[in-house]
Protein backbone atom coordinates (compact mmCIF):
# COMPACT_ATOMS: atom_id res chain seq x y z
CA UNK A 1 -17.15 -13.03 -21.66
CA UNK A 2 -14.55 -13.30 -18.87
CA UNK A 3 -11.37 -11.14 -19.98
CA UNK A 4 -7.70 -12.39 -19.31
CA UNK A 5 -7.53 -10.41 -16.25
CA UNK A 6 -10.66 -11.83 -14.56
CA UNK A 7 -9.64 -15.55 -15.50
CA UNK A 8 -6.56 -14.66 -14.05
CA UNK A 9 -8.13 -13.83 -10.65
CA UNK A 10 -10.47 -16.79 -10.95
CA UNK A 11 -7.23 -19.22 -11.15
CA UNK A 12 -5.39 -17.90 -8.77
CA UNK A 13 -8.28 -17.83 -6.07
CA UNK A 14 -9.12 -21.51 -7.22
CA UNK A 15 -4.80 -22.28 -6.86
CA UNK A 16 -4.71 -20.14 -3.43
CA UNK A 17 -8.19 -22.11 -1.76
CA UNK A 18 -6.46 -25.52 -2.72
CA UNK A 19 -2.65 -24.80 -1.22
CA UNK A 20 -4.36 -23.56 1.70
CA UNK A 21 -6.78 -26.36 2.25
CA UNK A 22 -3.70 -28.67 1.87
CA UNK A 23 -1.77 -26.91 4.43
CA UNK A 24 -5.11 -27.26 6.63
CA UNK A 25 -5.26 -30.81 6.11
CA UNK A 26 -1.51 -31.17 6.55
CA UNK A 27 -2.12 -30.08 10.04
CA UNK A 28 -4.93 -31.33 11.85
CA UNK A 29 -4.70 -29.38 14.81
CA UNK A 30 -4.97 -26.22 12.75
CA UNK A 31 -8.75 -26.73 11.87
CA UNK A 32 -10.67 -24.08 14.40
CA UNK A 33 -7.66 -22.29 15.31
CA UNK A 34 -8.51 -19.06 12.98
CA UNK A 35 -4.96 -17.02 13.56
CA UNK A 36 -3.53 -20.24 12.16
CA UNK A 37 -5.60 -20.05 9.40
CA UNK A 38 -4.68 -16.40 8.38
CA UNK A 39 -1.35 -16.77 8.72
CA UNK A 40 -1.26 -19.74 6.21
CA UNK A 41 -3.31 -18.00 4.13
CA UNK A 42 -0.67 -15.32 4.77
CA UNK A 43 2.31 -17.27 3.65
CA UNK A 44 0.14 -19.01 0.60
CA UNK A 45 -0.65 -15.52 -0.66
CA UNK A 46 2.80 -14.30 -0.55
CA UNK A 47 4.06 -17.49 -2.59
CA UNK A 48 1.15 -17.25 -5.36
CA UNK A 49 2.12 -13.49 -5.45
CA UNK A 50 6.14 -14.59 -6.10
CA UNK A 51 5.35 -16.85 -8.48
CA UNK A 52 2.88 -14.42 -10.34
CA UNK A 53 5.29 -12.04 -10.44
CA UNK A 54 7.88 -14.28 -11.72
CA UNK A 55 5.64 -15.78 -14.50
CA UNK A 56 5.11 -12.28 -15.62
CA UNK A 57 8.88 -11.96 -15.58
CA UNK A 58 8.38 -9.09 -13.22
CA UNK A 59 11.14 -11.10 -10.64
CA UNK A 60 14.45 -11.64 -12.34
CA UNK A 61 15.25 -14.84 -11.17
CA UNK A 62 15.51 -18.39 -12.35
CA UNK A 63 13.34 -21.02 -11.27
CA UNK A 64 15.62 -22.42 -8.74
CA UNK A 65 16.06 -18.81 -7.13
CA UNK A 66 12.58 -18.67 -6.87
CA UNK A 67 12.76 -22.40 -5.28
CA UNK A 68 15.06 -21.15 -3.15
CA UNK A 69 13.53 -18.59 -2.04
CA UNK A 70 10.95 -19.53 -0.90
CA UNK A 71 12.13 -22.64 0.93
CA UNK A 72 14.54 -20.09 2.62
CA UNK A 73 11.66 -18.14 3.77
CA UNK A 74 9.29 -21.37 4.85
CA UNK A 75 12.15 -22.87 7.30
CA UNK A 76 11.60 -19.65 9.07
CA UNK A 77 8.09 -20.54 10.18
């Protein structure tokens, strides 16, 4: 049997592949262009790893911090 831990890593692989093929999609011109493609993987692994840590309560923030945040860090790109 899978423990918690490898489920965990399962899920967020499965949540990571789908944010990034949406970002892909989201921008046609990206498709063969592969530093494009790393840095959205990039910025999608850096968001899946704030909200992991926030689940885990690991980053003492509210949900709308987090929100924040992040949409704070996106306008940059």
């Amino acid at each position: 049997m899978l423990n918690q831990q490898q489920v965990g890593t399962i899920v967020f692989k499965k949540i990571k592949k789908t944010f990034i093929q949406k970002a892909l999609t989201l921008e046609t011109d990206l498709s063969d262009n592969i530093p494009d493609k790393i840095e959205i993987n990039f910025i999608v692994s850096g968001i899946m790893g704030l909200i992991i840590d926030f689940i885990s309560h690991e980053l003492p923030i509210t949900a709308e911090e987090l929100y924040q945040n992040i949409y704070n860090l996106l306008l940059k790109f």
